[in-house]
Structure formats: structure tokens, C-alpha cells
N, C-alpha and C. Protein backbone atom coordinates (compact mmCIF):
# COMPACT_ATOMS: atom_id res chain seq x y z
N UNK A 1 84.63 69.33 85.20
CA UNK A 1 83.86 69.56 86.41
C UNK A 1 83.65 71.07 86.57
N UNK A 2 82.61 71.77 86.80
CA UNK A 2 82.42 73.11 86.85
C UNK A 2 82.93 73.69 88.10
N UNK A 3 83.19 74.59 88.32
CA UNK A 3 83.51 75.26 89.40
C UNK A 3 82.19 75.75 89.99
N UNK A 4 82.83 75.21 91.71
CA UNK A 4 81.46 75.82 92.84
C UNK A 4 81.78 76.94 93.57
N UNK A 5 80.68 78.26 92.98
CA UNK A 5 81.07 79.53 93.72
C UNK A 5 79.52 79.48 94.58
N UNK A 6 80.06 80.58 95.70
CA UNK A 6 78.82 80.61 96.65
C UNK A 6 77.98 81.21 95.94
N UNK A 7 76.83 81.90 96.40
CA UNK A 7 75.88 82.66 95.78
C UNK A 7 76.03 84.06 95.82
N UNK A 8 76.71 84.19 96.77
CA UNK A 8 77.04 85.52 96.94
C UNK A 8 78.47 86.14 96.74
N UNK A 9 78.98 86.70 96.28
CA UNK A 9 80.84 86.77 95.71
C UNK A 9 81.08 88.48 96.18
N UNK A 10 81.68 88.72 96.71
CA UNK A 10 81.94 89.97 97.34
C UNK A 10 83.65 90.35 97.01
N UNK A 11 83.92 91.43 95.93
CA UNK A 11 85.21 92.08 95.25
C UNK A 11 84.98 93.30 96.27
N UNK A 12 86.87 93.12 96.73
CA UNK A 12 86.62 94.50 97.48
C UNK A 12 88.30 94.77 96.74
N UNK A 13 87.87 95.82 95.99
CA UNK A 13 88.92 96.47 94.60
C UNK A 13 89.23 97.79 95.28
N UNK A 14 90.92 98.01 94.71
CA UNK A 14 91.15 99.45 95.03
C UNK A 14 90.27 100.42 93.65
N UNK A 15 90.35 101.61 94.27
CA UNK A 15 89.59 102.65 93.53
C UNK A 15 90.40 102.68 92.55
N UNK A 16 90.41 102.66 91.32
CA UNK A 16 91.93 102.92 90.04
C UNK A 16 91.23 102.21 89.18
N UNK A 17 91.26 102.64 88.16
CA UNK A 17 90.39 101.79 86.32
C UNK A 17 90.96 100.74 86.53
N UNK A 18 92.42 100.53 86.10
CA UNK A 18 92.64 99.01 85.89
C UNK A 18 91.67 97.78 86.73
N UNK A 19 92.09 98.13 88.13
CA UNK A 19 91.38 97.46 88.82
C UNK A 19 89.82 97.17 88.82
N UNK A 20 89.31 98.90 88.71
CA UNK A 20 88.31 98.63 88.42
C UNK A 20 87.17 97.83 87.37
N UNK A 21 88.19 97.50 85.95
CA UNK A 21 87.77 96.89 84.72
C UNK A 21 87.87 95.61 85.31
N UNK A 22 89.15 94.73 86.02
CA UNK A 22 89.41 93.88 86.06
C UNK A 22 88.17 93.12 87.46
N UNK A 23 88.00 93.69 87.89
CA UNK A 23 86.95 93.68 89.09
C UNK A 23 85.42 93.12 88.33
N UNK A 24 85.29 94.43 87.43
CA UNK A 24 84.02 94.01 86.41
C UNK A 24 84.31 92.90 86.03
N UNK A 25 85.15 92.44 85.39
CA UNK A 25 85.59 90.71 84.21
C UNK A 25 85.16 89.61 85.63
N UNK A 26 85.62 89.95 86.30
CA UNK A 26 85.56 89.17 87.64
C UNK A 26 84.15 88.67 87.96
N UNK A 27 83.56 89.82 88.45
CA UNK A 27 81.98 89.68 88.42
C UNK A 27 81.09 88.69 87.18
N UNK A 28 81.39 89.19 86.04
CA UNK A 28 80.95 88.75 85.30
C UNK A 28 81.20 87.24 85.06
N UNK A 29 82.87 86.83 85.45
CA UNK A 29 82.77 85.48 85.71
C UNK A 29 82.18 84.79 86.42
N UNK A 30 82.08 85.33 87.98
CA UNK A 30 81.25 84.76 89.23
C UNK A 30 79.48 84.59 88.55
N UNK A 31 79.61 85.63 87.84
CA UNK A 31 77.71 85.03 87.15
C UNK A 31 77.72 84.24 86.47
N UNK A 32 78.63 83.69 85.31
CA UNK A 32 78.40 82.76 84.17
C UNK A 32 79.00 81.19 85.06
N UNK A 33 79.72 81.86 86.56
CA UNK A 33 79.58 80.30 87.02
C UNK A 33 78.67 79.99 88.15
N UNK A 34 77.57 80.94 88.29
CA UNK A 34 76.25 80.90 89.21
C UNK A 34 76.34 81.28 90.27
N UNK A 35 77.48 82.40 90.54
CA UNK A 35 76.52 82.98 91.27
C UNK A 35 75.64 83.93 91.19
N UNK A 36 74.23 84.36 92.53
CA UNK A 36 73.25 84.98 92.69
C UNK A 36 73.67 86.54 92.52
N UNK A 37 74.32 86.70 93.32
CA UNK A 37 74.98 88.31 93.76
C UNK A 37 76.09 88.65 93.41
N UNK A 38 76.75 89.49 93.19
CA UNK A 38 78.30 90.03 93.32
C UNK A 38 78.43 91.38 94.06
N UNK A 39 79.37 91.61 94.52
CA UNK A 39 79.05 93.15 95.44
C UNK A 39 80.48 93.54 95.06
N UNK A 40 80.88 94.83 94.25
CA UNK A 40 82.04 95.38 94.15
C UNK A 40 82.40 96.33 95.10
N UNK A 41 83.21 96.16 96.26
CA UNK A 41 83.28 96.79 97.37
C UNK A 41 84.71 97.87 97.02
N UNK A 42 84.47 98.85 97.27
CA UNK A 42 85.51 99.98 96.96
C UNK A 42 86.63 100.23 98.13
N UNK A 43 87.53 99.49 97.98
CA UNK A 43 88.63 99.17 99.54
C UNK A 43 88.18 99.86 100.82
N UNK A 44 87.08 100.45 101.17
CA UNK A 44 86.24 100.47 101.95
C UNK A 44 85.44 98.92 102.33
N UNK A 45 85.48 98.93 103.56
CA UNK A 45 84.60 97.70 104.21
C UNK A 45 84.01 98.35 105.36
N UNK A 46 82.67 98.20 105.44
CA UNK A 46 81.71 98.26 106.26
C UNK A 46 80.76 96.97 106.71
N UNK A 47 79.83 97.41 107.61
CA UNK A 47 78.91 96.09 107.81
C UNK A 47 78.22 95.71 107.32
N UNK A 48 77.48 96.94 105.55
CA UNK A 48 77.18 96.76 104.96
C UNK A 48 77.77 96.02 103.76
N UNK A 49 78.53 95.78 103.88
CA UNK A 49 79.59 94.65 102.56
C UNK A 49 79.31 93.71 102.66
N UNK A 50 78.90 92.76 103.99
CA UNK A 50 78.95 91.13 103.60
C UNK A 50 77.78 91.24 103.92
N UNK A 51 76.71 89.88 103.66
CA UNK A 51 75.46 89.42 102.78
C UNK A 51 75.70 88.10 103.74
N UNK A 52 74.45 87.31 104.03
CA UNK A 52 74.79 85.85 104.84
C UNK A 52 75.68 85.33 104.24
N UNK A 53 75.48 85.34 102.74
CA UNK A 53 75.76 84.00 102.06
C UNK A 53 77.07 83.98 101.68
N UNK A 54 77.85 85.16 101.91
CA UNK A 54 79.23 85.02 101.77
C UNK A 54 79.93 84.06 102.41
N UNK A 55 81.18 83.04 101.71
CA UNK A 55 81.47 81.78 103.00
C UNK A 55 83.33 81.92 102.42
N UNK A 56 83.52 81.96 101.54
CA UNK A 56 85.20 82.46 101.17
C UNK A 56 85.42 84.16 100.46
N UNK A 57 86.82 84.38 101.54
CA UNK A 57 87.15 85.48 100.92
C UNK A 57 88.63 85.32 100.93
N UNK A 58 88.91 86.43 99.78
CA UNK A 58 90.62 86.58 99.24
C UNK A 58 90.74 88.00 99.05
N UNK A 59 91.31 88.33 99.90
CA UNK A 59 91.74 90.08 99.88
C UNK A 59 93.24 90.27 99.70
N UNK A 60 93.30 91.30 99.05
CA UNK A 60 94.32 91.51 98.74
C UNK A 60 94.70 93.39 98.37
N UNK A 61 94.08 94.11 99.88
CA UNK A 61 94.07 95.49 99.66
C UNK A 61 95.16 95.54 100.47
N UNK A 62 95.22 97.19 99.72
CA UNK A 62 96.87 97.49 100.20
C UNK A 62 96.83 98.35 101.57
N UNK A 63 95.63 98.80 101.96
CA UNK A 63 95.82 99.35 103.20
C UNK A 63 95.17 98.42 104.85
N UNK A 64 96.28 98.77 105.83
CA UNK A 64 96.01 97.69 106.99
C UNK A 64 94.50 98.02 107.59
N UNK A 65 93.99 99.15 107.75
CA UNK A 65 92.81 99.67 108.29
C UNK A 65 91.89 98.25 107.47
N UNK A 66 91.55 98.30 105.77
CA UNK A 66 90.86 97.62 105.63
C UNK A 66 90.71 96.17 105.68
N UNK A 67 92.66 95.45 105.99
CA UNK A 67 92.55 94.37 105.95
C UNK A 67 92.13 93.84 107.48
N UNK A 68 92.32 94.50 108.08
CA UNK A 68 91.66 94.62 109.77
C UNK A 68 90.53 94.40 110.04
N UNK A 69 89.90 95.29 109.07
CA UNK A 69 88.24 95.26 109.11
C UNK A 69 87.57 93.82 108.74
N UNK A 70 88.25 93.67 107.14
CA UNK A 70 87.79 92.41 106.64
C UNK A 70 88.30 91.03 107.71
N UNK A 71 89.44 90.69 107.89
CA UNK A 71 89.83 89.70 108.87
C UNK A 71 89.14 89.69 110.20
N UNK A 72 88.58 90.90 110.67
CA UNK A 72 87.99 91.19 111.95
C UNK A 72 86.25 90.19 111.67
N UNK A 73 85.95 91.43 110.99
CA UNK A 73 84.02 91.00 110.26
C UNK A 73 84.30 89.21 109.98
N UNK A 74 85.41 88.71 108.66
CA UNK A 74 85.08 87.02 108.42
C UNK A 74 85.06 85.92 109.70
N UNK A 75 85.98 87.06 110.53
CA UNK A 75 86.40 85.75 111.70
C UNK A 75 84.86 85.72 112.81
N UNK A 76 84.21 87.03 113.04
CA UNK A 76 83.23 87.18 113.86
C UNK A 76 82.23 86.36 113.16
N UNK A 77 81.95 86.43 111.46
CA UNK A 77 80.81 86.11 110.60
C UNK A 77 80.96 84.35 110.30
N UNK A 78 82.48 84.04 111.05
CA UNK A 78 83.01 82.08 110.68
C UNK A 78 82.93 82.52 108.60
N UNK A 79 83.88 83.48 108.40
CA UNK A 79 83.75 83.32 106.84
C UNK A 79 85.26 83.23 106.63
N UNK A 80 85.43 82.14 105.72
CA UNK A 80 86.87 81.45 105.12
C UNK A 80 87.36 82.41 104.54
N UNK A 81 88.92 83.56 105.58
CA UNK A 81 89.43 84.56 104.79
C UNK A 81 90.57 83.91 104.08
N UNK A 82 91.65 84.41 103.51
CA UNK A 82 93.05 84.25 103.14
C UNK A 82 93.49 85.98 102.73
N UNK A 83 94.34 86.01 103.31
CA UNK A 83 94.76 87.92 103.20
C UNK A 83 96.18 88.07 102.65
N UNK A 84 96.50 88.91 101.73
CA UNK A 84 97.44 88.94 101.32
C UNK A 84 98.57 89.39 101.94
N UNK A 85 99.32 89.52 102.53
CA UNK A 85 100.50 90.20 103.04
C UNK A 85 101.40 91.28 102.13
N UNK A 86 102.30 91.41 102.45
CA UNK A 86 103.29 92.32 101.37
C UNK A 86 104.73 91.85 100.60
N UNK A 87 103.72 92.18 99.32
CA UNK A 87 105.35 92.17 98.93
C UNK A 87 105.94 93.11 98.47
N UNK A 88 105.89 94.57 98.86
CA UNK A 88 106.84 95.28 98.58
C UNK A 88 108.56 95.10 98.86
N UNK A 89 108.91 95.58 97.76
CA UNK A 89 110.57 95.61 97.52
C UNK A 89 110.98 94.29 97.86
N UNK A 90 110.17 93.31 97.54
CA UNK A 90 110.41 91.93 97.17
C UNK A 90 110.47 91.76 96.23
N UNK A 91 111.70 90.53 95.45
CA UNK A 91 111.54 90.17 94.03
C UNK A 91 111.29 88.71 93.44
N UNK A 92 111.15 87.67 94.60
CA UNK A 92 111.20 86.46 94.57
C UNK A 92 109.63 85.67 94.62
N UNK A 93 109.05 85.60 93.83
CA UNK A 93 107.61 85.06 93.63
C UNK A 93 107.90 83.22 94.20
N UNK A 94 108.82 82.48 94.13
CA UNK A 94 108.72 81.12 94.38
C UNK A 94 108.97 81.73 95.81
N UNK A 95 109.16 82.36 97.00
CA UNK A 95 109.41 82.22 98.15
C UNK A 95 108.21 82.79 98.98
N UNK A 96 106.74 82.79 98.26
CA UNK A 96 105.25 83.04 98.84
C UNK A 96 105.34 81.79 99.90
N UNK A 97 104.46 81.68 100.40
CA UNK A 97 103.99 80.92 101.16
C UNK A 97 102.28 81.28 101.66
N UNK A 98 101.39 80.25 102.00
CA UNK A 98 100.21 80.24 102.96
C UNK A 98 100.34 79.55 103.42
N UNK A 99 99.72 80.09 104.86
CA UNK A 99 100.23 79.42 106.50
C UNK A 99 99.27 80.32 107.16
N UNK A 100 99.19 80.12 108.60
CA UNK A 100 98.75 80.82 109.86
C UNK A 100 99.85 81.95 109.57
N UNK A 101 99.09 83.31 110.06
CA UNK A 101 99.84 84.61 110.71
C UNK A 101 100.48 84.24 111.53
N UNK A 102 100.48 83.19 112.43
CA UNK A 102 101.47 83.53 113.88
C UNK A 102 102.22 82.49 112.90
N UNK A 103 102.78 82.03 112.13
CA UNK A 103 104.19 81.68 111.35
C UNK A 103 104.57 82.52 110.78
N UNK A 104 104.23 83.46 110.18
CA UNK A 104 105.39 84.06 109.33
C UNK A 104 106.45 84.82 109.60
N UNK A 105 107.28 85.40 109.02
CA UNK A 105 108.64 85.61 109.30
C UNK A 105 108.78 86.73 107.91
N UNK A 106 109.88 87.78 108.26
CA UNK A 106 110.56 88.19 107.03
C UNK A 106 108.84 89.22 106.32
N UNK A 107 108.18 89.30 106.84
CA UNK A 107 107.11 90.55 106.56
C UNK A 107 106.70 91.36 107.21
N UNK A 108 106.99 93.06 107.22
CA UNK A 108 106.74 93.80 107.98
C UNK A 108 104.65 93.86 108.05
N UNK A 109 104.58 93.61 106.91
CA UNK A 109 103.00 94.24 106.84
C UNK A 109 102.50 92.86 107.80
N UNK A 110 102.83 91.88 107.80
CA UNK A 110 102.25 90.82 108.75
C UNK A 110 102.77 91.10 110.45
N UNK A 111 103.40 91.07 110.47
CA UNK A 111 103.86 91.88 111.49
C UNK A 111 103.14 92.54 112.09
N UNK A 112 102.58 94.08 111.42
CA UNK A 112 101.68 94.87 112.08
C UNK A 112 100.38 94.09 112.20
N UNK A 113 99.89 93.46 111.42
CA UNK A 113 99.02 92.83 111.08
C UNK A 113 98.74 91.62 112.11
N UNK A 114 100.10 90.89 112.75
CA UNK A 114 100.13 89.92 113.83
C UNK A 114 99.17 90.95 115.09
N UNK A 115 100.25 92.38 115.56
CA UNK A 115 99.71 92.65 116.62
C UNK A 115 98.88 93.32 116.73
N UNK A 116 98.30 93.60 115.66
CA UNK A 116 96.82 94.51 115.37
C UNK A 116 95.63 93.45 116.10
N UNK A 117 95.80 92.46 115.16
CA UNK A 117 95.14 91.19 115.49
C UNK A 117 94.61 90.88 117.11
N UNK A 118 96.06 90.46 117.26
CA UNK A 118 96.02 90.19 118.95
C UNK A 118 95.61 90.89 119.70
N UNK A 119 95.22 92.51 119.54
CA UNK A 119 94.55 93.33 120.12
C UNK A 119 93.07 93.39 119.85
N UNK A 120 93.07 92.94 118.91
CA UNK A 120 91.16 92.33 118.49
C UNK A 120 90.87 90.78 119.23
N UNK A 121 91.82 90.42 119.76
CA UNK A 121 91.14 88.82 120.11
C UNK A 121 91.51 87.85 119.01
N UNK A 122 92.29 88.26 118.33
CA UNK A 122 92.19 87.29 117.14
C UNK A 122 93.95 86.92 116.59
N UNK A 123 94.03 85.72 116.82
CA UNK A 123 95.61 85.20 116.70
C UNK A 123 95.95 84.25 115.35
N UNK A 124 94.79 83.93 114.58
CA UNK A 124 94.99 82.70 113.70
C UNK A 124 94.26 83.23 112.96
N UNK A 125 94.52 83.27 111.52
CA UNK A 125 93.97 83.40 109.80
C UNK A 125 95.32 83.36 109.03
N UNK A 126 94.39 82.64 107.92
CA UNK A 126 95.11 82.06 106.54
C UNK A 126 95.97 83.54 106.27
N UNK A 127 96.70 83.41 105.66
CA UNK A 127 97.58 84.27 104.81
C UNK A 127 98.25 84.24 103.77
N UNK A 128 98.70 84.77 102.81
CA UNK A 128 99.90 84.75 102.34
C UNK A 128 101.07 85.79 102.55
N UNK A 129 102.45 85.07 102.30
CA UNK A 129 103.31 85.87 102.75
C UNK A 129 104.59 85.47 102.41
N UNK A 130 105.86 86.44 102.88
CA UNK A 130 106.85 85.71 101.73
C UNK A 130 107.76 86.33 102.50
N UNK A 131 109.04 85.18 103.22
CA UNK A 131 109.67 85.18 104.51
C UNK A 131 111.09 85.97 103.61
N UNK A 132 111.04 86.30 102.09
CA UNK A 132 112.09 87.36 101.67
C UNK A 132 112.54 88.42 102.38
N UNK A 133 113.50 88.21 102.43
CA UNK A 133 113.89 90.27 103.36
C UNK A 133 113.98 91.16 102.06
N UNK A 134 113.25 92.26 102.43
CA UNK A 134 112.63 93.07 101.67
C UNK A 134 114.23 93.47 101.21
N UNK A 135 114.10 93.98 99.80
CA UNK A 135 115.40 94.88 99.99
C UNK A 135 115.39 96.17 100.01
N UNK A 136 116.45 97.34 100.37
CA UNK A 136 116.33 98.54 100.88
C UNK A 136 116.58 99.13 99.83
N UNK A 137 115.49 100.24 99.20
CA UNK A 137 115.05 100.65 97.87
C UNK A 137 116.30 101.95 97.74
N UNK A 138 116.85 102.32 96.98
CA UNK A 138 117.20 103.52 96.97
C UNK A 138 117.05 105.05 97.29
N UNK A 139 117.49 106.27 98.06
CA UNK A 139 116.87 107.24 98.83
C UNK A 139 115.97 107.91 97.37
N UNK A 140 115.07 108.52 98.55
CA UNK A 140 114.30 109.01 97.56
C UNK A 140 115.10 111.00 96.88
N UNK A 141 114.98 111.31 95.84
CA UNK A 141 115.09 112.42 95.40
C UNK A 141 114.24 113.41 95.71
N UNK A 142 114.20 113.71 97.18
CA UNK A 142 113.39 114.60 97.62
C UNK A 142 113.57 115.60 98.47
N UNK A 143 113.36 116.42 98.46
CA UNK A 143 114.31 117.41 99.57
C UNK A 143 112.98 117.47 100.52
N UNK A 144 112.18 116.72 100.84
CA UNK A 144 111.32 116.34 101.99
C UNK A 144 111.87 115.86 102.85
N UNK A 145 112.73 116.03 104.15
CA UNK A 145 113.53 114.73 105.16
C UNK A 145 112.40 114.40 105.53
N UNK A 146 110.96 114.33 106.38
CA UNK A 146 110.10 113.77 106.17
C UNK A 146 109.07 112.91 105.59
N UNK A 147 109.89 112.91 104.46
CA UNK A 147 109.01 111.99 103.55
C UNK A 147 109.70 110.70 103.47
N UNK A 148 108.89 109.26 103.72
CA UNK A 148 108.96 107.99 103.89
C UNK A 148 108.67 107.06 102.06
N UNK A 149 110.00 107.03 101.53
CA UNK A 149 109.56 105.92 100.30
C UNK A 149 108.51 104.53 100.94
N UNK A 150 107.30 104.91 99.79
CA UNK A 150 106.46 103.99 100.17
C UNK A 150 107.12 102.28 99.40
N UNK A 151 106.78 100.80 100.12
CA UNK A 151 107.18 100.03 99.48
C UNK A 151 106.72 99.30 97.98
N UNK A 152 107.31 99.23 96.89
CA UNK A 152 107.58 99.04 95.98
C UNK A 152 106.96 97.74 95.51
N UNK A 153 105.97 97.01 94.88
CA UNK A 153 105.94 95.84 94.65
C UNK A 153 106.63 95.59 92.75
N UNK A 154 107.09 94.78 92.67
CA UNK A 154 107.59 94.36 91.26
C UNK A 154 106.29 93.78 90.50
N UNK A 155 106.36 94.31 89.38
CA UNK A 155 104.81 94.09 88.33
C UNK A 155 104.76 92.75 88.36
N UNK A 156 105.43 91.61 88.84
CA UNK A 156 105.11 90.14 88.82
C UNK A 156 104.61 89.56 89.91
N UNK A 157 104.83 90.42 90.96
CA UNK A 157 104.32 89.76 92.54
C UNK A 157 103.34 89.67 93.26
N UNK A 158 102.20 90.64 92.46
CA UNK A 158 101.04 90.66 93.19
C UNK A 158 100.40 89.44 91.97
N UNK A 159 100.83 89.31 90.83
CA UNK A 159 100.31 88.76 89.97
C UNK A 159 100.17 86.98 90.37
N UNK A 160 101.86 87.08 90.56
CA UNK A 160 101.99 85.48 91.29
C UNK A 160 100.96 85.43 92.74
N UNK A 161 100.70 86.23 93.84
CA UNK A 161 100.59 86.24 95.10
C UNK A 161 98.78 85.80 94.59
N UNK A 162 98.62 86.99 93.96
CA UNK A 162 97.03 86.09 93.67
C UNK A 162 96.22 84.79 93.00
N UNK A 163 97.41 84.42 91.89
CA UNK A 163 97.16 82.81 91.31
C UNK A 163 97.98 81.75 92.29
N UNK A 164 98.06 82.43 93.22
CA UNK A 164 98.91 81.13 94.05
C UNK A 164 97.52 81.03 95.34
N UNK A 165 96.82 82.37 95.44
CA UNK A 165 95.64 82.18 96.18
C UNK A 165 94.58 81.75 96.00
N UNK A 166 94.28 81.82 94.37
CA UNK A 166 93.77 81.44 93.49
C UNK A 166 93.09 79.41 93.65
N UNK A 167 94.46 79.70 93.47
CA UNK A 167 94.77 78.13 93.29
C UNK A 167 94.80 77.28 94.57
N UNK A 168 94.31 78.37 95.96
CA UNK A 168 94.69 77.68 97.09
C UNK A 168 93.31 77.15 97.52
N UNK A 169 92.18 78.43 97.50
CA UNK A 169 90.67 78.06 97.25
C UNK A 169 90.34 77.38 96.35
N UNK A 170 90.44 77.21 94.92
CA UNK A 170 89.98 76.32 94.46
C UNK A 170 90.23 74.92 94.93
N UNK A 171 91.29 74.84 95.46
CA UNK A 171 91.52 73.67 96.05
C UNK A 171 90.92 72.91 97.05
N UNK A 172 90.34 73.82 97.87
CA UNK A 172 89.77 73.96 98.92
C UNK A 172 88.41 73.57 99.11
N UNK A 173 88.00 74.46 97.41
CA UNK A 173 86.19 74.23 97.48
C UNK A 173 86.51 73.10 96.80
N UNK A 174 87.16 72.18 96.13
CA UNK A 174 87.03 71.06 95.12
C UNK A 174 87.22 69.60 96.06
N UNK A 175 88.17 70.31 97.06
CA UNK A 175 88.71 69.27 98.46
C UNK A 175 87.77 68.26 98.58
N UNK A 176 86.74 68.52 99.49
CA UNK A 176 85.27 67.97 99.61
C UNK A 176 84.76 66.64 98.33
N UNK A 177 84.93 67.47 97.37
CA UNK A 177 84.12 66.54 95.76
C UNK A 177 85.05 65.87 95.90
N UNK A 178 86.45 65.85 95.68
CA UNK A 178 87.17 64.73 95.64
C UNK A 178 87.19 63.68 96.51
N UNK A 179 87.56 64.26 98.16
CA UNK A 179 87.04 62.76 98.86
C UNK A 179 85.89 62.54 98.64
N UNK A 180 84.92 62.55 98.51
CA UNK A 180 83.81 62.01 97.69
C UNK A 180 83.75 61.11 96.73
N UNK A 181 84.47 61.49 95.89
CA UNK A 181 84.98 60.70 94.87
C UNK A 181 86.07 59.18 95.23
N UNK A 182 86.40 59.48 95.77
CA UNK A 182 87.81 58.78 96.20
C UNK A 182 87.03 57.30 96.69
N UNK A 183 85.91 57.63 97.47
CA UNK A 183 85.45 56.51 98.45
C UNK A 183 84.40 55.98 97.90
């Protein structure tokens, strides 16, 4: 059964090659499975980023300003978000979860992210998130007392956090065909 993408597919990638190559492969998949458009958005979001035809999104940037923006714009535009939460100085990939924001537990970045929200009018979107207590990284070697160790993700967690989101939309857009099928 082929996979159904909208017509319009909107990547909003941090600035950095890796990402940026992997962003391109991306695109290029969204065309060979039809869609019209792709828009590679540079972790910048404006009002110029989304297009009508956008109807699912999966973000997964690391700064709150832009996940604000994007969760703000899908919920005003009725567009199907899912947002990543944090897993810094987490090491446990089976203890993700997607749920509503007002459930989670055990994540600071949701957290800010809860009452950011609630100050926009907005109390409910998909997420992922992972009710682990972070653990407390070692001091940093810095003779900065001002300076704040930023949190840490382990090279397996953003990897799991996105095929588990992955796998949550596809589910989602296939949902539909199947009861269809069923009856």
C-alpha cells in the first residue's frame, strides 16, 4: 500500500550539514511519494512557512521560541502537530511516551512548554515525552560561575523519539484506509 503524504510537506531543520543533508533525503522522499511542494524551513518559523495545504506536522527543534511558534500557527491553522519534548540527560528510549501536554510528568522542556501554552490560550497538543528524571550531568570545567551546562541528549534518543513519531503518523494517516477496509 503506498504511503499518503499531503501535497504540501514542510521540514523545519536546525541550521548544521548533517541535518541539513538529512532534510534534503527527506524532501526528496516526500516527492517520489507525491508530494506537490516541500518547504525546508531553517528553525526559524514565520507566517510565511505554512502553505494551505499543510495538514500534519512533527517538530522536533531544539529551541522553545520556535516550538511555540509552530504549536501556536498549527493550532490557529486546525493543522495535526506532534512536538517533541526533551530528552536531554536522559538515557532510557523505551520510557517515551505520546499523550496530551497537560499529562506529562518528569520533563522540564514540557513544563515550560505547558505554561507558555496556557498563556497563548492553548492547553492541549500531541507530544512526545519521557516521564525519566533527567540525570544530573557532571559540573562543568569552567571557571565561568555563570555558565549553565546545556542538557545533553544521548546519540540514541532523538533517534528513537523520531521513529516512534514516525510511526505514530503513519498510523494515523493509514487509520482511516483501514477502517475502510475492515467494513
Amino acid at each position: 500500500m503506498p504511503l499518503a503524504v499531503s501535497e504540501t510537506v514542510l521540514l523545519v531543520l536546525t541550521p548544521d550539514p548533517v541535518t541539513l543533508r538529512d532534510g534534503h533525503i527527506a524532501a526528496e522522499e516526500a516527492f517520489a511519494a507525491g508530494a506537490k511542494q516541500v518547504r525546508l524551513v531553517l528553525n526559524r518559523v514565520g507566517p510565511a512557512s505554512f502553505g494551505g495545504a499543510v495538514r500534519d506536522l512533527d517538530e522536533c527543534i531544539d529551541t522553545v521560541a520556535a516550538k511555540l511558534e509552530l504549536v501556536t500557527r498549527c493550532t490557529a491553522l486546525q493543522v495535526k502537530i506532534i512536538s517533541a519534548m526533551g530528552s536531554g540527560n536522559k538515557l532510557d528510549p523505551s520510557q517515551f511516551r505520546i499523550g496530551d501536554i497537560s499529562k506529562t510528568e518528569g520533563c522540564p522542556l514540557a513544563r515550560v512548554m505547558r505554561r507558555e501554552l496556557r498563556v497563548r490560550g492553548i492547553e492541549h497538543t500531541k507530544v512526545l515525552f519521557s516521564p525519566e528524571v533527567p540525570i544530573k550531568p557532571a559540573p562543568l570545567v569552567d571557571n565561568d560561575p555563570g555558565r549553565r551546562s546545556t542538557p545533553a541528549s544521548c546519540a540514541w534518543l532523538p533517534s528513537c523519539a523520531g521513529l516512534m513519531m514516525g510511526g505514530y503518523i503513519v498510523q494515523a494517516l493509514i487509520e482511516p484506509a483501514t477502517e475502510k477496509q475492515a467494513t
